[in-house]
Protein backbone atom coordinates (compact mmCIF):
# COMPACT_ATOMS: atom_id res chain seq x y z
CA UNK A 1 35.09 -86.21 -21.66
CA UNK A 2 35.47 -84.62 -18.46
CA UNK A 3 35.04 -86.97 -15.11
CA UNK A 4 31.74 -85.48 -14.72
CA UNK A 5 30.32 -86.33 -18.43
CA UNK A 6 29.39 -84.19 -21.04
CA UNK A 7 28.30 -81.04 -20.22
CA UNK A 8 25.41 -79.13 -21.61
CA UNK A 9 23.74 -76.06 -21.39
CA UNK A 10 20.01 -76.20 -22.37
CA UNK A 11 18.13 -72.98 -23.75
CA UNK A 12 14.55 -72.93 -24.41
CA UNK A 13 12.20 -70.28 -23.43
CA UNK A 14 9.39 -72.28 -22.58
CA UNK A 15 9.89 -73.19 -18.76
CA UNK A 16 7.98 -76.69 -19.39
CA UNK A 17 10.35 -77.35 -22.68
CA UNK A 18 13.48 -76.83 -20.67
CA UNK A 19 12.83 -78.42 -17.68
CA UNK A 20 11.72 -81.55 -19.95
CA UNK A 21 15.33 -81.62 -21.93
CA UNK A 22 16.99 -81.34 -18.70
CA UNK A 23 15.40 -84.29 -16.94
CA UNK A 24 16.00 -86.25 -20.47
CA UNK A 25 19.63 -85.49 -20.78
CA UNK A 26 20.28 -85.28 -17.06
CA UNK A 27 18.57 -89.10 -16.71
CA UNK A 28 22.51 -90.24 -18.56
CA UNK A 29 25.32 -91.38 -16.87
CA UNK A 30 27.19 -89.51 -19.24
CA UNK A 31 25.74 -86.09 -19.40
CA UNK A 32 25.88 -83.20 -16.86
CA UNK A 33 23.64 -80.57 -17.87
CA UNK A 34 25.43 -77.28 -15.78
CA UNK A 35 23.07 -74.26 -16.84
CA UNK A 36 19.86 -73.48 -18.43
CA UNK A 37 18.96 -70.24 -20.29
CA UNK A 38 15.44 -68.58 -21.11
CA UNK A 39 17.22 -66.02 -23.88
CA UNK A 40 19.74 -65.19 -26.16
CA UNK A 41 21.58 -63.46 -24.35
CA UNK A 42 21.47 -65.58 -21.57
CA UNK A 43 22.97 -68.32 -23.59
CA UNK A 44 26.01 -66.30 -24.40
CA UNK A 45 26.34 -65.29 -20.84
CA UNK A 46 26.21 -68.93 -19.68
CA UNK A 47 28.12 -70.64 -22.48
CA UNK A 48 31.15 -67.82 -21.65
CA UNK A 49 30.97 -68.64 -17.97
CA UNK A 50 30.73 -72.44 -18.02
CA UNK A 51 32.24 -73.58 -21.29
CA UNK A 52 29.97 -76.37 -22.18
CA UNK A 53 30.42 -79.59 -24.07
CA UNK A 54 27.42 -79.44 -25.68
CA UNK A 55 24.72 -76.27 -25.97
CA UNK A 56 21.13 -77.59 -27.18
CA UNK A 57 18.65 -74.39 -27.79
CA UNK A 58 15.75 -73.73 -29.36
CA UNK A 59 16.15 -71.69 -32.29
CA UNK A 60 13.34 -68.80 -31.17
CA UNK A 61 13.67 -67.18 -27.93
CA UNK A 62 13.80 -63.72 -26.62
CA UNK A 63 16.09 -61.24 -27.60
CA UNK A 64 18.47 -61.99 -30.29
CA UNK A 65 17.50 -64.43 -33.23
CA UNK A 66 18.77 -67.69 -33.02
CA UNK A 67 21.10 -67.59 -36.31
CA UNK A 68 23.10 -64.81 -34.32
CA UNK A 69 23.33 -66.63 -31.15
CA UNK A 70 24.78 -69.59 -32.84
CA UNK A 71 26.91 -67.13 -34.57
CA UNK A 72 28.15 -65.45 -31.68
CA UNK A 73 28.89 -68.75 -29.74
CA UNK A 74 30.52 -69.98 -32.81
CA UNK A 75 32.64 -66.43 -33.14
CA UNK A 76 33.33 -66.57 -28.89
CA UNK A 77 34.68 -70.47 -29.19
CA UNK A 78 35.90 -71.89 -32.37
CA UNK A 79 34.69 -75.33 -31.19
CA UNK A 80 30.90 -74.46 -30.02
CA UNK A 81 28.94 -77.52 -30.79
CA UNK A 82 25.42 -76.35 -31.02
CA UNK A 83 22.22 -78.64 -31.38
CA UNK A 84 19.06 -77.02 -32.21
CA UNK A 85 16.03 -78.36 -30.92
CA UNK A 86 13.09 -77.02 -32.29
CA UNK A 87 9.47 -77.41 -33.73
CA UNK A 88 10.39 -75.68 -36.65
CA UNK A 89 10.44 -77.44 -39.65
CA UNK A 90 10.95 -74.83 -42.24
CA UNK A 91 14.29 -75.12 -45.09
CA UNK A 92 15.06 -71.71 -44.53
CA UNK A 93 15.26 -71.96 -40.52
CA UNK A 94 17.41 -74.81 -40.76
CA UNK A 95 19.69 -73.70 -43.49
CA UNK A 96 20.15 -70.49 -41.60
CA UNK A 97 20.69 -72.58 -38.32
CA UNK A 98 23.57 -74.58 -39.73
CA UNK A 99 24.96 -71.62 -41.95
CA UNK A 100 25.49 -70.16 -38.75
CA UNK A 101 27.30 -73.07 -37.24
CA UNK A 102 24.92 -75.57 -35.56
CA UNK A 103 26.49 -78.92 -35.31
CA UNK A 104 22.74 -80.36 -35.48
CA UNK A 105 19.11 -80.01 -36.13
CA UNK A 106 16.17 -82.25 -34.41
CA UNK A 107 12.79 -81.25 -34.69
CA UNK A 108 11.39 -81.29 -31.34
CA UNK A 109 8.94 -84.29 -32.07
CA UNK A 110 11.97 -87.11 -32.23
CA UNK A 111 12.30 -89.30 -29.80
CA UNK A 112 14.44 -88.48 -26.72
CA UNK A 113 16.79 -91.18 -27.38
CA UNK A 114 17.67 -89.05 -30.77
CA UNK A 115 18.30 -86.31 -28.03
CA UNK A 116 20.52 -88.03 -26.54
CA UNK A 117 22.30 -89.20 -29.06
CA UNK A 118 22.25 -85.90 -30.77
CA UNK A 119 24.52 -84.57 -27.82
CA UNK A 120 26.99 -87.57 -28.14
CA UNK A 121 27.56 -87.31 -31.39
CA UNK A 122 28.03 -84.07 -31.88
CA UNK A 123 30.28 -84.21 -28.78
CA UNK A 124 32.27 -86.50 -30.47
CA UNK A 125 33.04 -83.93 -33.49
CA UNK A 126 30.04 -85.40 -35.61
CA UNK A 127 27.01 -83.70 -36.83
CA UNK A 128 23.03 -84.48 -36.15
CA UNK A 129 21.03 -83.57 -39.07
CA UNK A 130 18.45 -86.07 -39.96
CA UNK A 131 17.97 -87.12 -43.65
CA UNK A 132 15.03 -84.83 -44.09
CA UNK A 133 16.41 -82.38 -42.77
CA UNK A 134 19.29 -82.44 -44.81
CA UNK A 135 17.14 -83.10 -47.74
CA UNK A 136 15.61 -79.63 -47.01
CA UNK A 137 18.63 -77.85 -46.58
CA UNK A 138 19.69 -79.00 -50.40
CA UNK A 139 16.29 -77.68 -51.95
CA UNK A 140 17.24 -74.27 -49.93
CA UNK A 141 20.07 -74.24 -51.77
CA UNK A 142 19.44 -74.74 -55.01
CA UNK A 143 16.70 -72.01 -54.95
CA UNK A 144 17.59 -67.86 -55.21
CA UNK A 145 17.35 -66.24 -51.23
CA UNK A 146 14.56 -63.32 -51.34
CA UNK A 147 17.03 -59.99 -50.55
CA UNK A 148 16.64 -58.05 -47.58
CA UNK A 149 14.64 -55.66 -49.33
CA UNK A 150 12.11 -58.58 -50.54
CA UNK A 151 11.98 -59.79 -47.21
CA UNK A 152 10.78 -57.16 -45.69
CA UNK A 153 8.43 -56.23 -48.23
CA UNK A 154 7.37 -59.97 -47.98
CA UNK A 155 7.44 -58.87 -43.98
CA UNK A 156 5.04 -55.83 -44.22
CA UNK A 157 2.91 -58.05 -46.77
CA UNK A 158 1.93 -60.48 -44.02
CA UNK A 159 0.93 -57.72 -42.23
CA UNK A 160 -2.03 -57.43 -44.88
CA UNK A 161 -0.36 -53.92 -46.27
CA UNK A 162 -1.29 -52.99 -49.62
CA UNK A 163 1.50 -52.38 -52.18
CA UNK A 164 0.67 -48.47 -52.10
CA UNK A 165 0.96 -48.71 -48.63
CA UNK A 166 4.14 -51.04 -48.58
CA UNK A 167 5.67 -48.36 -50.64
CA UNK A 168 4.89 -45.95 -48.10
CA UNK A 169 6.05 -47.58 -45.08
CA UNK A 170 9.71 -48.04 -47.05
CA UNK A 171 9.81 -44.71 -49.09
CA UNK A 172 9.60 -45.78 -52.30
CA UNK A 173 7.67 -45.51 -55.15
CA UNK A 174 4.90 -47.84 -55.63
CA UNK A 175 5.99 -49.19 -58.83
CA UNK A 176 9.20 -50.35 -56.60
CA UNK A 177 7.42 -52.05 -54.23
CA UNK A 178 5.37 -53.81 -57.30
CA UNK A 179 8.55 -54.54 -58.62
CA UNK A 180 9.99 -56.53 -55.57
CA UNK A 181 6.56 -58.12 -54.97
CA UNK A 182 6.83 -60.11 -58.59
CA UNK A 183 9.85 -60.94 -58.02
CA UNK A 184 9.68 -62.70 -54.32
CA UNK A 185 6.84 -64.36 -56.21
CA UNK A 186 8.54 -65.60 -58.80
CA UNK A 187 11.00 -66.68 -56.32
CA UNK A 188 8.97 -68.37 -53.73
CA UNK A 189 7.12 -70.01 -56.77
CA UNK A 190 3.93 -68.32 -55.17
CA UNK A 191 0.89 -67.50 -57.02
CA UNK A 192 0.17 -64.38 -55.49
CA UNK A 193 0.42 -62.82 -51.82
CA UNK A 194 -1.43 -64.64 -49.67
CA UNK A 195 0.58 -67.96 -51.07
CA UNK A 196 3.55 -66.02 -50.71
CA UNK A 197 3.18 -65.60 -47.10
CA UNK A 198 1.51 -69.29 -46.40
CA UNK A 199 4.80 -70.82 -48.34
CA UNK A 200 7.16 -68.16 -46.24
CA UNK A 201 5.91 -69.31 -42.89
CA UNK A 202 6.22 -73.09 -43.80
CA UNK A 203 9.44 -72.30 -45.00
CA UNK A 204 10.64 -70.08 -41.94
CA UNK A 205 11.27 -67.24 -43.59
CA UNK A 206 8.86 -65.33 -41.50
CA UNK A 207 7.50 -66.37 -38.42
CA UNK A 208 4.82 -65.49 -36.50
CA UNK A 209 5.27 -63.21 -33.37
């Protein structure tokens, strides 16, 4: 530890979040919090110029999706501890998230002493990742991922298209795009499209713009 703490950079794009985080981790004896980011991008600009202890970001913001910033921060500095802080509570978001390299994964509900000891921990070379958490990253596992080509047929879905259309809009044949609808089904365990997308959102495998 540095003599000025811990430092942290703190991305969220909500003004209100961000400024709340800051005052939180700020508030510690320990922990300098040196720059604050709205985007993606803006967290890779920051984290290259300041070389934080500790980044803590929400996992959606503007521009780049959160899985590739952690990524990229992970591919810029081998020893990037990230901590995502975010309201969403879906398997796939997290499992994605800490595929990616996040060093920890709080819901933004906890309380702020779980924050704050989120940061130290993970600081120290630990990880965060609450039992639940965990628990939901294991049943992600254990289940087959939807391909990119179910995904975004499970994408244009949501957007109420109808399989004739779906097939359409991707340039195949609509027995294709019947085809890939059964099996995301079978693999979300959905009983037909509108459960599909209900149990894809609470999942986070699509999210809502």
């Amino acid at each position: 530890m540095s003599a000025q703490g811990i430092r942290v950079l703190v991305a969220d794009d909500h003004m209100v979040v961000r400024m709340g985080l800051v005052a939180i981790l700020s508030h510690e004896a320990d922990i300098q919090v040196v720059a604050e980011a709205a985007n993606g991008q803006q967290v890779l600009d920051l984290a290259r110029a300041h070389d934080p202890d500790v980044i803590v970001m929400d996992l959606r913001m503007p521009g780049l999706p959160g899985d590739q910033v952690i990524a990229a921060l992970v591919a810029q500095n081998a020893n990037a501890r990230v901590i995502v802080v975010t309201i969403h509570k879906g398997d796939e978001a997290a499992y994605q998230a800490l595929r990616a390299g996040a060093r920890g994964y709080l819901l933004k509900d906890v309380p702020t002493e779980d924050i704050v000891a989120g940061v130290r921990t993970v600081y120290r070379g630990g990880l965060c990742i609450p039992p639940a958490i965990a628990d939901q990253v294991a049943r992600r596992l254990a289940r087959t991922a939807l391909s990119p080509r179910e995904t975004e047929v499970l994408t244009l879905i949501a957007e109420g298209l109808s399989n004739r259309e779906v097939a359409g809009q991707l340039g195949v044949t609509e027995a294709t795009a019947e085809k890939h609808m059964t099996s995301l089904l079978t693999k979300l365990g959905a009983k037909d499209r509108t459960h599909a997308v209900r149990l894809a959102l609470e999942r986070g495998i699509l999210t809502l713009d």
